[in-house]
Protein backbone atom coordinates (compact mmCIF):
# COMPACT_ATOMS: atom_id res chain seq x y z
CA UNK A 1 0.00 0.00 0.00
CA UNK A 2 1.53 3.74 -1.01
CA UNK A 3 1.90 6.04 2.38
CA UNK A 4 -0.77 8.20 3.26
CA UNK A 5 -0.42 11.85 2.13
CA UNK A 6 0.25 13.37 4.89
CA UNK A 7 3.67 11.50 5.69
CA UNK A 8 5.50 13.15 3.06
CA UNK A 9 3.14 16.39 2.74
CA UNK A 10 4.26 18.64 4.99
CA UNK A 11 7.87 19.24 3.81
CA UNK A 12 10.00 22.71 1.91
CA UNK A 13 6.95 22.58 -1.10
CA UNK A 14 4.32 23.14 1.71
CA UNK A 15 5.95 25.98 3.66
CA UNK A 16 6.23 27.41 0.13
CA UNK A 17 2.80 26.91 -0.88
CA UNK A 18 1.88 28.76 2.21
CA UNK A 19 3.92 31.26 2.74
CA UNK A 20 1.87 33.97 1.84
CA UNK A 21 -1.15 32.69 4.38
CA UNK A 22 1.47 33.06 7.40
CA UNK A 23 1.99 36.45 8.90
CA UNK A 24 3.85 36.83 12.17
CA UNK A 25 1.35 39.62 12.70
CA UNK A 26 -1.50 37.45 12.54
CA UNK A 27 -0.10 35.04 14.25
CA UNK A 28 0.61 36.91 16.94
CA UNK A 29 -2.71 38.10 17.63
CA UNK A 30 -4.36 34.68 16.62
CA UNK A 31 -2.11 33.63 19.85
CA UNK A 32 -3.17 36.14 21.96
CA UNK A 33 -7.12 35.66 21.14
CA UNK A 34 -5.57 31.77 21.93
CA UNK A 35 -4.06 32.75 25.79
CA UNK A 36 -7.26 34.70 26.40
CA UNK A 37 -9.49 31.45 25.54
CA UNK A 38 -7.20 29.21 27.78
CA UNK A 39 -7.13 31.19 30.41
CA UNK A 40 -4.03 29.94 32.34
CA UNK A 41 -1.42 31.09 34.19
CA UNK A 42 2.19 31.67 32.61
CA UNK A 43 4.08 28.16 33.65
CA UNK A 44 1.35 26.54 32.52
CA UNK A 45 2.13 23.56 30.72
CA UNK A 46 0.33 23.26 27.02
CA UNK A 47 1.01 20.65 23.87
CA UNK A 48 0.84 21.75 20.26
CA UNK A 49 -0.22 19.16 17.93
CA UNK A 50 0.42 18.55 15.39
CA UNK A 51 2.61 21.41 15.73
CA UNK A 52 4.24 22.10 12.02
CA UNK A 53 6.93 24.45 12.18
CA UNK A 54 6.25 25.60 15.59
CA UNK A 55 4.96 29.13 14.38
CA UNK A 56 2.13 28.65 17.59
CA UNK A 57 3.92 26.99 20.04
CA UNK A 58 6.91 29.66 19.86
CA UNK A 59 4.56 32.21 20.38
CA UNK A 60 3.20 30.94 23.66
CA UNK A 61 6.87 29.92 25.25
CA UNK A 62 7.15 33.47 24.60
CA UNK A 63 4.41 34.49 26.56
CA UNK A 64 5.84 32.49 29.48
CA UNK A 65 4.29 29.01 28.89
CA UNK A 66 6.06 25.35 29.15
CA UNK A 67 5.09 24.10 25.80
CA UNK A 68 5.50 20.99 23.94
CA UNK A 69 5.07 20.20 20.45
CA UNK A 70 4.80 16.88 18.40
CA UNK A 71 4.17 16.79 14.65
CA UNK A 72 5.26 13.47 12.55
CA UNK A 73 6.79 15.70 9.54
CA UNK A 74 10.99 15.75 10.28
CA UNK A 75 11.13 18.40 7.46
CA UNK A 76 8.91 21.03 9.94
CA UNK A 77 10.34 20.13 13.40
CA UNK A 78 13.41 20.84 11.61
CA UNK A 79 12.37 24.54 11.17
CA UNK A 80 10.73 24.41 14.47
CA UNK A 81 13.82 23.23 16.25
CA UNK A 82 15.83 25.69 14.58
CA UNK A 83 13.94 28.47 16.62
CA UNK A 84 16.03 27.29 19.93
CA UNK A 85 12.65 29.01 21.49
CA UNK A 86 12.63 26.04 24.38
CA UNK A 87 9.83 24.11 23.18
CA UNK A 88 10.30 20.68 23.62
CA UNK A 89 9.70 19.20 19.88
CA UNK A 90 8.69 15.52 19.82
CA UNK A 91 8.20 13.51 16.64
CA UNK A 92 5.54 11.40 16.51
CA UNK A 93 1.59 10.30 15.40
CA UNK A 94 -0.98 11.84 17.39
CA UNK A 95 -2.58 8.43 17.31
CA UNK A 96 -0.20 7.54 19.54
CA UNK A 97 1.13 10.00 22.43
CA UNK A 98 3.93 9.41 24.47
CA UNK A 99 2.51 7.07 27.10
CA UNK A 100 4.74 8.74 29.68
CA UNK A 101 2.48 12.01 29.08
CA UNK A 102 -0.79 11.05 30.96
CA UNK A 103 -2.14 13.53 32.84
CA UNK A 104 0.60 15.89 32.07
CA UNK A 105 -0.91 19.11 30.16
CA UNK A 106 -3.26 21.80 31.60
CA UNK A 107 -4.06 22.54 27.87
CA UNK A 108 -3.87 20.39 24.07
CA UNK A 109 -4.43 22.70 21.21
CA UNK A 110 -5.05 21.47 17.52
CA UNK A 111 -4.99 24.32 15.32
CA UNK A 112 -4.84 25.44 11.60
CA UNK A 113 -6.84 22.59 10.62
CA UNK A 114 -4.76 19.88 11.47
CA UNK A 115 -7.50 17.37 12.09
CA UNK A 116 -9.11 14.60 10.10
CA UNK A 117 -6.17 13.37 8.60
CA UNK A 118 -6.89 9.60 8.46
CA UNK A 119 -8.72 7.68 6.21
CA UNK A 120 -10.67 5.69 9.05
CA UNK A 121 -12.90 7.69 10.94
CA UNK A 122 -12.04 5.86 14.21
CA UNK A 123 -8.32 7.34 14.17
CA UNK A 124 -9.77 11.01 14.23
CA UNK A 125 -11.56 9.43 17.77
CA UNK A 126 -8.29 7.71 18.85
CA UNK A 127 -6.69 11.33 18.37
CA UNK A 128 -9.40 13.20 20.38
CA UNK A 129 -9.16 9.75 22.94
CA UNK A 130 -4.88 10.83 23.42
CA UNK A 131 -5.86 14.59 23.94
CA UNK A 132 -7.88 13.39 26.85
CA UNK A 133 -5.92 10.94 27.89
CA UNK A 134 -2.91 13.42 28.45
CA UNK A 135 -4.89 16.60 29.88
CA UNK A 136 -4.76 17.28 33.69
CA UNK A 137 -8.16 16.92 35.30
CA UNK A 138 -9.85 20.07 34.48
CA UNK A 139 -7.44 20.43 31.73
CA UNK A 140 -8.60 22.32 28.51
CA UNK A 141 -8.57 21.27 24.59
CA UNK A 142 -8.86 23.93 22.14
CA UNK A 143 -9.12 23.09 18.18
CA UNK A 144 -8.94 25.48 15.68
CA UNK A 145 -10.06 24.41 11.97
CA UNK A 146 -12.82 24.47 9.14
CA UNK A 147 -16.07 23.94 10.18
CA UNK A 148 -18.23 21.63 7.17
CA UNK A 149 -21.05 23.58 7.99
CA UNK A 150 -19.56 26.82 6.88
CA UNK A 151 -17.05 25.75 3.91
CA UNK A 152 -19.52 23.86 2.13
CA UNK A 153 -21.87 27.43 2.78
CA UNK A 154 -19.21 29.13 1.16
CA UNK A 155 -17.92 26.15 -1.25
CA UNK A 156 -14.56 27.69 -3.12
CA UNK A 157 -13.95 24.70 -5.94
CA UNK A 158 -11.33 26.53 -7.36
CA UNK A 159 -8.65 29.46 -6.56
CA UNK A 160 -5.04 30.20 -7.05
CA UNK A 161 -2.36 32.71 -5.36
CA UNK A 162 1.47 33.52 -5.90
CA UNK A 163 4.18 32.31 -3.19
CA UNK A 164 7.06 34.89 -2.40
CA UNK A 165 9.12 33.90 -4.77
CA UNK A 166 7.13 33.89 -7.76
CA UNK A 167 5.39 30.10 -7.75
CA UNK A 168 1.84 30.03 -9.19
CA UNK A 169 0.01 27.71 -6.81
CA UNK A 170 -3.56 26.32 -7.98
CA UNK A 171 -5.85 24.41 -5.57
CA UNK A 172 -9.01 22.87 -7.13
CA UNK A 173 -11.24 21.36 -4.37
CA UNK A 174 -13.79 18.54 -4.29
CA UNK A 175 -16.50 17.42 -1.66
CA UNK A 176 -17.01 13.87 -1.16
CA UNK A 177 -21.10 14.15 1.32
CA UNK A 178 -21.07 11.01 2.17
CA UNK A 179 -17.39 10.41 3.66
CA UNK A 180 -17.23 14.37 4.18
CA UNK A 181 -13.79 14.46 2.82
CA UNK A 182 -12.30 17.36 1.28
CA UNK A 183 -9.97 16.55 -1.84
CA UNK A 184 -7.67 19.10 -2.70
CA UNK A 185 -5.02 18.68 -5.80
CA UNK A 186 -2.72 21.08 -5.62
CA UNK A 187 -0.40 22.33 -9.21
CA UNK A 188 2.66 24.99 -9.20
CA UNK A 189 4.56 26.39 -11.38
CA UNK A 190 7.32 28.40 -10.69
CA UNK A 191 9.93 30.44 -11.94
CA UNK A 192 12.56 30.57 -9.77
CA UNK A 193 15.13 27.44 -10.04
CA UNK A 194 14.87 24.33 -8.76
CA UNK A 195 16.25 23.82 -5.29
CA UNK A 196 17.02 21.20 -2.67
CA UNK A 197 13.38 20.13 -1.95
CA UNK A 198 11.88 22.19 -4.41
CA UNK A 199 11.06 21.51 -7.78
CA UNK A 200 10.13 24.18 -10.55
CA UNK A 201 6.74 22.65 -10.91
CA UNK A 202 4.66 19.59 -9.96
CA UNK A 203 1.05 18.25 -8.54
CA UNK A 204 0.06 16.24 -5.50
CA UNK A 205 -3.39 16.38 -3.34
CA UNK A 206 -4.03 16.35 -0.17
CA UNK A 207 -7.49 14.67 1.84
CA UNK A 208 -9.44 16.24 4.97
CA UNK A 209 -12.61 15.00 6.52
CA UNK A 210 -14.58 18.06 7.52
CA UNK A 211 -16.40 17.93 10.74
CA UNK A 212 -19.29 19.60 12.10
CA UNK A 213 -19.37 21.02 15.34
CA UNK A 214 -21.70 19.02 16.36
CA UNK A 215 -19.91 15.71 15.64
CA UNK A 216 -16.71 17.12 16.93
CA UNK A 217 -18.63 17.87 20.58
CA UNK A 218 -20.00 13.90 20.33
CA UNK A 219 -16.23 13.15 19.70
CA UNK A 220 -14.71 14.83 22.65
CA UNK A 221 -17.91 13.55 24.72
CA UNK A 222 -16.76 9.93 24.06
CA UNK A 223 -13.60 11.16 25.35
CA UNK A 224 -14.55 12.73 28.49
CA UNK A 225 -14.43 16.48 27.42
CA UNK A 226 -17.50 18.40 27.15
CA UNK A 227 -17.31 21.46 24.78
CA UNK A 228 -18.43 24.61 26.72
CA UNK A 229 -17.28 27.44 24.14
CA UNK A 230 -17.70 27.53 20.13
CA UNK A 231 -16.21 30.58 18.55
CA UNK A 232 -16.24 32.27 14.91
CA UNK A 233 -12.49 31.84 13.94
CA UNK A 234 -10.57 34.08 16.61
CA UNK A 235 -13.10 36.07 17.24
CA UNK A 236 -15.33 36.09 20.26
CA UNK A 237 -18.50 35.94 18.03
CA UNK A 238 -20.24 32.87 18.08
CA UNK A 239 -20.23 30.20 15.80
CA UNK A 240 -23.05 30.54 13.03
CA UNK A 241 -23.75 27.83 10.08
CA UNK A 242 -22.04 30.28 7.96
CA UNK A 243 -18.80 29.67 9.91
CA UNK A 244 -15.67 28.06 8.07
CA UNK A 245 -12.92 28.42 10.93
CA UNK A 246 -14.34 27.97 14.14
CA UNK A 247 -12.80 27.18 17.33
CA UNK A 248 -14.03 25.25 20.27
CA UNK A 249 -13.57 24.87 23.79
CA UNK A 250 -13.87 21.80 25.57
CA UNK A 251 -12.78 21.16 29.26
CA UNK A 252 -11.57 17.42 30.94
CA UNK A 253 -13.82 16.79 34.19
CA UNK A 254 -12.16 18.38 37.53
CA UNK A 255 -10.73 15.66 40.00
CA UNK A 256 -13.17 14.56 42.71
């Protein structure tokens, strides 16, 4: 059987493809809106994951926070690690956490849509099963990604955008109702030469299943976490049906 997509995805073409969606700026107030929704103390200790190239987790070490991050893509903790910010970077599936981290955050965020990944359903529950698993009692999960709801509202099927150096990238999108995975196939063509992990152009796709945020609340109720906050994006508007990035708020029952 070939890999899955997203072991090999997330490597020098991807940070490329989305360079022009990361801003520090944003980022930095995305994080704040994110401290504000935890509300924890600084020393508090919070996991990022999947984590990418760390551009969260840095953020909130900054602000004071013991943070660890795991993502499975070597290429991206690479760039993370090269931050020497003090985040702890793990590699590793989010199936599958560390056993030695039960009970050990006071927060697990999942942001930029880094969920649905898996071509069985039931791993998407296994991952929500490992956030609770290593939250403190009371602990808090936030995720941060596309609500179905919303994106297929607004359904984009086709758009394009230029990376900073000069690469044409092209997404076209699909919508699969019944599985409610997103198919994205993804061209570029660039003009700059080809480098070490970067070639001039090419094609691949990627595959998300969209949730609702309804069925994510069942999820983290199977898992012990009861969702007490839903949010438009970073905003502190609620969520509508109109929605695409919402954020939620779910808590881990307080020890007895």
């Amino acid at each position: 059987m070939s890999a899955p997509w997203w072991a090999s995805y997330f490597d020098a073409q991807y940070l490329r493809e989305y360079e022009p969606i990361f801003s520090d700026a944003e980022d930095r107030r995305d994080v704040g809106r994110l401290i504000e929704v935890l509300g924890l103390p600084v020393g508090a200790r919070i996991l990022d994951v999947p984590c990418g190239q760390g551009r969260h987790a840095h953020l909130l070490a900054e602000a004071g926070y013991r943070v660890d991050g795991l993502d499975y893509s070597e290429h991206l903790l690479r760039v993370a690690r090269g931050r020497d910010d003090g985040v702890r970077y793990t590699r590793g599936d989010m199936r599958r956490l560390p056993a030695r981290w039960a009970g050990r955050f006071d927060a697990v965020v999942n942001l930029f849509t880094s969920f649905g990944f898996f071509l069985d359903p039931a791993d998407d529950a296994r991952v929500i099963g490992e956030f609770a698993r290593v939250l403190r009692p009371g602990g808090v999960f936030v995720f941060h990604g596309s609500s179905r709801d919303g994106v297929m509202a607004r359904f984009l099927g086709r758009d394009w955008w230029k990376s900073d150096d000069g690469t044409l990238i092209a997404h076209e999108r699909s919508f699969d109702v019944l599985s409610g995975i997103l198919t994205v196939h993804v061209e570029w063509r660039s003009p700059a030469p080809a480098r070490r992990g970067l070639r001039r152009n090419g094609s691949r796709e990627y595959r998300i299943r969209l949730y609702t945020a309804t069925r994510l609340a069942e999820l983290c109720a199977a898992a012990g976490l009861v969702v007490e906050e839903a949010y438009d994006g970073w905003t502190d508007r609620a969520l509508t049906r109109r929605t695409t990035s919402m954020v939620l708020v779910a808590r881990a029952p307080s020890a007895r």
